[in-house]
Protein backbone atom coordinates (compact mmCIF):
# COMPACT_ATOMS: atom_id res chain seq x y z
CA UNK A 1 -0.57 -28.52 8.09
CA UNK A 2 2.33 -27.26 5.97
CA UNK A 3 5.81 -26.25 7.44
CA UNK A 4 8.50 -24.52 4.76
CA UNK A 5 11.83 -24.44 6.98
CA UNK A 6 13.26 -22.85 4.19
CA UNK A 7 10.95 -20.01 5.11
CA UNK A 8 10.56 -20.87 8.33
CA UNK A 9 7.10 -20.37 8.14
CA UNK A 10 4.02 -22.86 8.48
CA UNK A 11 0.65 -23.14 7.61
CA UNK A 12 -2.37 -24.79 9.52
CA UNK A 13 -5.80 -25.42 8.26
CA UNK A 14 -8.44 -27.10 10.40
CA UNK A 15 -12.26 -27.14 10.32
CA UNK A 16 -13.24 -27.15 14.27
CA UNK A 17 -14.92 -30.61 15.10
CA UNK A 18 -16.01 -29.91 18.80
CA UNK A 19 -16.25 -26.09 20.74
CA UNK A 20 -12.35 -25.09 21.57
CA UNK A 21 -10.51 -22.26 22.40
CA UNK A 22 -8.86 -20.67 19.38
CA UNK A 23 -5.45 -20.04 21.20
CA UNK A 24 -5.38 -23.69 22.62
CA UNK A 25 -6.29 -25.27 19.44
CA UNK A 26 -4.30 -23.68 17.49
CA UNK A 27 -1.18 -24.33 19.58
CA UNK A 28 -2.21 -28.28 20.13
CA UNK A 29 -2.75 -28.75 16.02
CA UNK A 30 0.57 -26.45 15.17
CA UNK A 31 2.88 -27.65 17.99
CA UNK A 32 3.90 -24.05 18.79
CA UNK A 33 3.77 -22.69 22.36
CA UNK A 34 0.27 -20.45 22.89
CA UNK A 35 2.67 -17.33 23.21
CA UNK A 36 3.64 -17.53 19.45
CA UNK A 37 -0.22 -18.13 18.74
CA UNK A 38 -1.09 -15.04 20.54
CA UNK A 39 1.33 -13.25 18.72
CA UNK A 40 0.78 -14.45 15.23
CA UNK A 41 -3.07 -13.48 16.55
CA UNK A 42 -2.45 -9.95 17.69
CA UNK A 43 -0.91 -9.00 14.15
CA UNK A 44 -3.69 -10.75 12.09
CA UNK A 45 -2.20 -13.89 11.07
CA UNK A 46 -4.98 -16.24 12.43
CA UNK A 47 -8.07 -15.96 9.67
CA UNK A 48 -11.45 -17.39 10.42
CA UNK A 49 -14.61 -18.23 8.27
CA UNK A 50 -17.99 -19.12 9.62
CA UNK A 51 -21.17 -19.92 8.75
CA UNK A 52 -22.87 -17.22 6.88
CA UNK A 53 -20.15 -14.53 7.57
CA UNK A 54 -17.40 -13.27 5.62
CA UNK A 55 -13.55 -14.72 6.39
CA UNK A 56 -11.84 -12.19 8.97
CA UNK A 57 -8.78 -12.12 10.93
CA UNK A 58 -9.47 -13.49 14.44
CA UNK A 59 -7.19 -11.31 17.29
CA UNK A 60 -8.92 -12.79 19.91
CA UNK A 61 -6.78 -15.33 21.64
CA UNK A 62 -9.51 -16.78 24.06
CA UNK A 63 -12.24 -17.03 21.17
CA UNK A 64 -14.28 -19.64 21.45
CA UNK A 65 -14.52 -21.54 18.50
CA UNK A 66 -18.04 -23.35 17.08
CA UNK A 67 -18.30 -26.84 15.51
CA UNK A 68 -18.56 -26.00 11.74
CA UNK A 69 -15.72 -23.10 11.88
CA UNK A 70 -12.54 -22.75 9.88
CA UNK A 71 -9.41 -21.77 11.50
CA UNK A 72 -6.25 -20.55 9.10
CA UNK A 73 -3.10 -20.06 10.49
CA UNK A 74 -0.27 -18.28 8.41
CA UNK A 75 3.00 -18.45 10.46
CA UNK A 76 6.33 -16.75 9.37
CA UNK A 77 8.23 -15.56 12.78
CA UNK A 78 10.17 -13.07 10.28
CA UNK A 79 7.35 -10.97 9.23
CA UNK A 80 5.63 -10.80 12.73
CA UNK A 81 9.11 -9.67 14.10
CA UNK A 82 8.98 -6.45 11.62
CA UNK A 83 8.89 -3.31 13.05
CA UNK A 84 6.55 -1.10 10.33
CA UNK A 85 7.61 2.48 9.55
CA UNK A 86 5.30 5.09 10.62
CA UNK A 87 2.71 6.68 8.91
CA UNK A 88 1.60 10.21 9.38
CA UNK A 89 -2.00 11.76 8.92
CA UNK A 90 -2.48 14.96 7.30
CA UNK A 91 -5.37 15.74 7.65
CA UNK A 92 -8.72 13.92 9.01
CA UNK A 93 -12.40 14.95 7.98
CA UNK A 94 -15.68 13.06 9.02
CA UNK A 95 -15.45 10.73 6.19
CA UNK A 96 -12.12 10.17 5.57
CA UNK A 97 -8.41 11.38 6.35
CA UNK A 98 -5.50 11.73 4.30
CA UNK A 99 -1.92 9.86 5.08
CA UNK A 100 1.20 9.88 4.31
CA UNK A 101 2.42 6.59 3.62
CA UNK A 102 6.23 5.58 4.33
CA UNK A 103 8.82 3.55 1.50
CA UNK A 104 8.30 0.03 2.99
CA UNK A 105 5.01 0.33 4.65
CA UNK A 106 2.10 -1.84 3.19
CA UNK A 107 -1.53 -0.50 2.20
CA UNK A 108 -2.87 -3.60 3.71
CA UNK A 109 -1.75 -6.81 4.98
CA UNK A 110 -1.05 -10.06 3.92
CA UNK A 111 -2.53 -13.75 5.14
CA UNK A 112 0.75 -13.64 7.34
CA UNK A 113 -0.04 -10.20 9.26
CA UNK A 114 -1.06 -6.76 8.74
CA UNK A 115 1.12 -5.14 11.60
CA UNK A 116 3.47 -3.41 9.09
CA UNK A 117 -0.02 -1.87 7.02
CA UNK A 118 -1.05 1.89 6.95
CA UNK A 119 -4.73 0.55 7.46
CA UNK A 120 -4.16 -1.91 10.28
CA UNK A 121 -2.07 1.69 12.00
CA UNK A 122 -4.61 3.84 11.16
CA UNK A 123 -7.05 1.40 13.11
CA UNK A 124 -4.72 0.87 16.37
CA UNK A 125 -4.52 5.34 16.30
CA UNK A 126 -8.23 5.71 16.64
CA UNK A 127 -10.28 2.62 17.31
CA UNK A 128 -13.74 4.81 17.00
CA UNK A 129 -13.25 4.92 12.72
CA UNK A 130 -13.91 2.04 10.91
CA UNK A 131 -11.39 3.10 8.36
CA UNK A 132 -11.48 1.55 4.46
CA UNK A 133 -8.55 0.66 2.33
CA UNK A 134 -10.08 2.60 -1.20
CA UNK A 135 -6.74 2.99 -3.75
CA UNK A 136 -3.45 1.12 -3.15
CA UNK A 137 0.48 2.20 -2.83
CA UNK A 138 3.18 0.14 -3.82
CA UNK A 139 4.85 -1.30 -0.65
CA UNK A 140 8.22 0.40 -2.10
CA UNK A 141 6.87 3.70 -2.82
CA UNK A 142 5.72 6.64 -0.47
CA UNK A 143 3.43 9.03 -0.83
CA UNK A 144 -0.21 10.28 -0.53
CA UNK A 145 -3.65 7.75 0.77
CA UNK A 146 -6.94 8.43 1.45
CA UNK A 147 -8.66 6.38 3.90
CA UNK A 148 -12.52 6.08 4.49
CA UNK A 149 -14.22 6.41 7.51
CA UNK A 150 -17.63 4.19 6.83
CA UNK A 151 -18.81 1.88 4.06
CA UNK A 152 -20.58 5.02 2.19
CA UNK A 153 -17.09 7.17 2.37
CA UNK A 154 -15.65 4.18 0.72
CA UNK A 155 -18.24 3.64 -2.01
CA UNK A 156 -18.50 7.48 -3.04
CA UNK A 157 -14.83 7.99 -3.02
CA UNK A 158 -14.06 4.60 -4.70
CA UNK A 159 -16.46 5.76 -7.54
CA UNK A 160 -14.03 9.05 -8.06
CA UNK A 161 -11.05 6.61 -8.47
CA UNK A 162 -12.97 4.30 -10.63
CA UNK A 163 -13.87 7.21 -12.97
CA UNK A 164 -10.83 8.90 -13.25
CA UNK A 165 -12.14 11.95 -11.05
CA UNK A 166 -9.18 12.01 -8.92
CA UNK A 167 -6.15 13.74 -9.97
CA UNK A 168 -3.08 11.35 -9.15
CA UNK A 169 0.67 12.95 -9.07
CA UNK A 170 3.32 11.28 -8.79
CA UNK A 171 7.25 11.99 -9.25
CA UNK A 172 9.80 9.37 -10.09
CA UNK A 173 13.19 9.30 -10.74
CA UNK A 174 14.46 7.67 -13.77
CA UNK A 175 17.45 5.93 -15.73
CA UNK A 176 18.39 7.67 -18.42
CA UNK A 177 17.61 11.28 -19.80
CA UNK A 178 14.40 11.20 -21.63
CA UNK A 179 13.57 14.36 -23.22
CA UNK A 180 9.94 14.91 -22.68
CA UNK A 181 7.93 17.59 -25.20
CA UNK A 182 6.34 20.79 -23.64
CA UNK A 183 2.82 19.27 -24.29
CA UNK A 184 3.91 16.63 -22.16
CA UNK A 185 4.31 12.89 -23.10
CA UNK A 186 1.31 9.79 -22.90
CA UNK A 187 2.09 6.24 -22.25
CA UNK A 188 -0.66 4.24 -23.03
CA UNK A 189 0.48 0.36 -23.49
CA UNK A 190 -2.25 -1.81 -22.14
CA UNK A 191 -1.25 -3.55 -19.37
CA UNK A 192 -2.72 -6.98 -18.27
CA UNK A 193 -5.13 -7.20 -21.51
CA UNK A 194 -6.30 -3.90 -20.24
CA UNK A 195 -6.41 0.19 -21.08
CA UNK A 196 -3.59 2.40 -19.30
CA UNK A 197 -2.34 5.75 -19.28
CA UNK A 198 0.49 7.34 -17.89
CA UNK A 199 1.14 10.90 -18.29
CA UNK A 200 4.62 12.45 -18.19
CA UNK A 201 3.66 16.17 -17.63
CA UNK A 202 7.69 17.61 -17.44
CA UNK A 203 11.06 16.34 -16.84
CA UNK A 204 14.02 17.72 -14.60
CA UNK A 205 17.48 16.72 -14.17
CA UNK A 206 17.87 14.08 -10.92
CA UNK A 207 20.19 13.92 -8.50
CA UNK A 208 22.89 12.28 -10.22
CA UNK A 209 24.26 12.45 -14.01
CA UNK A 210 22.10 9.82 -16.04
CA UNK A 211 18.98 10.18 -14.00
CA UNK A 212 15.54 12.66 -14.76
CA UNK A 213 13.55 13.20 -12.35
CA UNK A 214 9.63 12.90 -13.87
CA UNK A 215 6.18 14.60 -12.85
CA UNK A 216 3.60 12.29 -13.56
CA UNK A 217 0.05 12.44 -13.76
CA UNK A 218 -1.80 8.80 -13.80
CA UNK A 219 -4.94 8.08 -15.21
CA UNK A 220 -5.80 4.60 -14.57
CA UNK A 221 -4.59 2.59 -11.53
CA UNK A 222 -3.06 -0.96 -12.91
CA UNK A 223 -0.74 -3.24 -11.23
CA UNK A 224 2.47 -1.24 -10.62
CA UNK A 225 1.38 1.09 -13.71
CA UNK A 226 4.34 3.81 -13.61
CA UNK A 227 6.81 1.15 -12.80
CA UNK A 228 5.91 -1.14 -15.61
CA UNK A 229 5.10 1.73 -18.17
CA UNK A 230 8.84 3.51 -17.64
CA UNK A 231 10.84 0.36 -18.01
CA UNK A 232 8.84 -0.54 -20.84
CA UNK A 233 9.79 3.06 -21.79
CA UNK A 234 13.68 2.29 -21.13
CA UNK A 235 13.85 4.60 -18.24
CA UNK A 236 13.06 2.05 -15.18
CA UNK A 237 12.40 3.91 -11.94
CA UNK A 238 15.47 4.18 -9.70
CA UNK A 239 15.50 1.43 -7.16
CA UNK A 240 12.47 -0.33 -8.79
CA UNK A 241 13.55 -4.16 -7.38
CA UNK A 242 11.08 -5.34 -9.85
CA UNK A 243 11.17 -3.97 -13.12
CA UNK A 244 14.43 -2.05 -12.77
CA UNK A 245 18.11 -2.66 -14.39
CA UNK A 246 20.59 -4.51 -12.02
CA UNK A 247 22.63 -1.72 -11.04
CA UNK A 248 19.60 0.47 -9.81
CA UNK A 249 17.88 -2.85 -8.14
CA UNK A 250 20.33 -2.08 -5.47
CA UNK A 251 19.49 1.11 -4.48
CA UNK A 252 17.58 0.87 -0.68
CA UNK A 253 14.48 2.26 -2.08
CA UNK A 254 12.38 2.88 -4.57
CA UNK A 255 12.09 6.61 -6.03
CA UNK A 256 8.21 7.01 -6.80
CA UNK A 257 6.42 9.41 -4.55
CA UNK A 258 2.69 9.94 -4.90
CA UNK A 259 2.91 13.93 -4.13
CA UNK A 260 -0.29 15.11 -4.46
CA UNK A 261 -3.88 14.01 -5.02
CA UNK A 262 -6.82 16.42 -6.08
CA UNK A 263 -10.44 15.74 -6.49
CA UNK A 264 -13.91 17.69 -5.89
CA UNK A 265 -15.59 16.36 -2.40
CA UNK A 266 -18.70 14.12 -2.66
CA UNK A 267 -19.53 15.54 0.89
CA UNK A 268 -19.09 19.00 0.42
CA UNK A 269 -18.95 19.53 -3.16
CA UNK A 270 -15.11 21.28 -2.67
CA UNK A 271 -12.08 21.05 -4.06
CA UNK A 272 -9.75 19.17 -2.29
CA UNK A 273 -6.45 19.34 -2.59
CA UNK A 274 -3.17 17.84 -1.27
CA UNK A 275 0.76 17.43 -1.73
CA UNK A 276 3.38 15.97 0.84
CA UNK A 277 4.60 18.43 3.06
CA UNK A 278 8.41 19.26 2.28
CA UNK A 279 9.40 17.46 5.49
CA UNK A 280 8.19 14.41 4.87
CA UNK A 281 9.61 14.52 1.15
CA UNK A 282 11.93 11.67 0.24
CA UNK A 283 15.52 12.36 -0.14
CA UNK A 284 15.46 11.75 -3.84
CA UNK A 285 13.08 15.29 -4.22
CA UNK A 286 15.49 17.47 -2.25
CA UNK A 287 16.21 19.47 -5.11
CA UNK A 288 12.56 19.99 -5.17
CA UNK A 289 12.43 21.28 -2.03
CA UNK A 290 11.19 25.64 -2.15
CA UNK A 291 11.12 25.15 -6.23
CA UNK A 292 7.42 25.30 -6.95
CA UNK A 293 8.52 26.32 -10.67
CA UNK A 294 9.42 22.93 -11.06
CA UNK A 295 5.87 21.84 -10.50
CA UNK A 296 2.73 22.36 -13.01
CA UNK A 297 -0.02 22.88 -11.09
């Protein structure tokens, strides 16, 4: 067992010796009352691995546990007492929906909880889907997610992201006042030993003197891509608290908004295509708001 006060979090480890509750062991090993287990349960901070089946989060509090199984407890009372922004769903088909994913919301969760994740939300608002993570969204940024509904959803659609066959928007607001050619603009450093492209379509003034505000197309999906590519660049995304300058680390979020995704159905053979709704636009595309000449199609 490891305890970080600094964090005030702890982790437990065990591998279960004789049949026990999972709520009651957990509490006698950790020292914390079984309310806090429960809790920590409930938002999918208790993992467990047995015996010929993959590792999963156990919710259950009155599980009982088998000799043989391993029990992982990851304990931070700050992240279970979040209170996750709320997503919104677009639209839902048989296979899969389409969300709209909040500044500050995770894609999925962590070993300390999944509470604050669009997935783990998009379970608790329909238990009959067995929905699938298939692309990611930086926890800072908002914007566009598909979600499957079954394993062959997933597979099909995570085929059209692994080939490229999914057209990827996103806008950003930037330091600085790049001047971008008609043609548009490619930014193709390889990032982690690997290919990557980042398309700068057209460029618009931003909200403020200093600032552009970008329309970007991406073609491969790398760690934080856009973010790493533009302050590569010189023009770091506004409130990036990653790669961005000092003064724009301060901002309270992070202006990258995945606006619209397009791709031909695997189900119906259609073209599908979607873009945030103007209410649910972030504050840093209000100047965007009823100016579709800003936006190449």
């Amino acid at each position: 067992m490891e305890n970080n006060d600094k964090q005030k979090s702890l982790q437990c480890s065990l591998t279960v010796k004789l049949p026990a509750i999972a709520c009651q062991l957990l509490a006698d090993t950790s020292g914390l009352p079984k309310e806090r287990i429960k809790h920590a349960m409930a938002k999918g901070a208790v993992w467990l691995t047995r015996s010929g089946n993959k590792e999963r989060r156990l919710r259950k509090a009155k599980f009982k546990l088998k000799p043989g199984d391993h029990l992982q407890l990851f304990y931070n009372p700050d992240i279970l007492a979040q209170t996750p922004p709320q997503p919104f769903c677009l639209e839902e088909h048989e296979h899969y929906s389409v969300w709209f994913k909040p500044p500050w919301l995770l894609s999925q969760g962590t070993r300390y909880g999944d509470h604050c994740s669009l997935l783990r939300l998009a379970e608790k608002s329909n238990t009959d889907i067995d929905f699938k993570l298939i692309h990611r969204l930086d926890r800072e940024a908002s914007g566009l997610m598909l979600l499957a509904h079954n394993r062959n959803a997933a597979m099909l659609l995570s085929k059209l992201f692994q080939e490229n066959k999914i057209e990827k928007r996103y806008f950003a607001e930037v330091d600085g006042n790049p001047q971008i050619p008609q043609e548009g603009l490619q930014l193709t450093t390889p990032l982690d030993d690997k290919p990557a492209k980042t398309e700068i379509l057209t460029a618009h003034h931003g909200n403020s003197t200093g600032t552009t505000l970008l329309d970007i197309r991406l073609h491969s999906g790398r760690l934080h891509q856009i973010r790493r590519h533009l302050a590569d660049w010189g023009h770091s995304v506004l409130g990036d608290p990653k790669y961005g300058n000092k003064e724009q680390k301060t901002l309270s979020s992070l202006h990258l908004c995945a606006w619209k995704v397009s791709f031909l159905c695997p189900f119906t053979q259609k073209k599908r295509s979607y873009q945030v709704p103007v209410e649910l636009m972030p504050s840093f595309l209000s100047k965007l708001k009823g100016r579709k000449k800003f936006i190449r199609q």
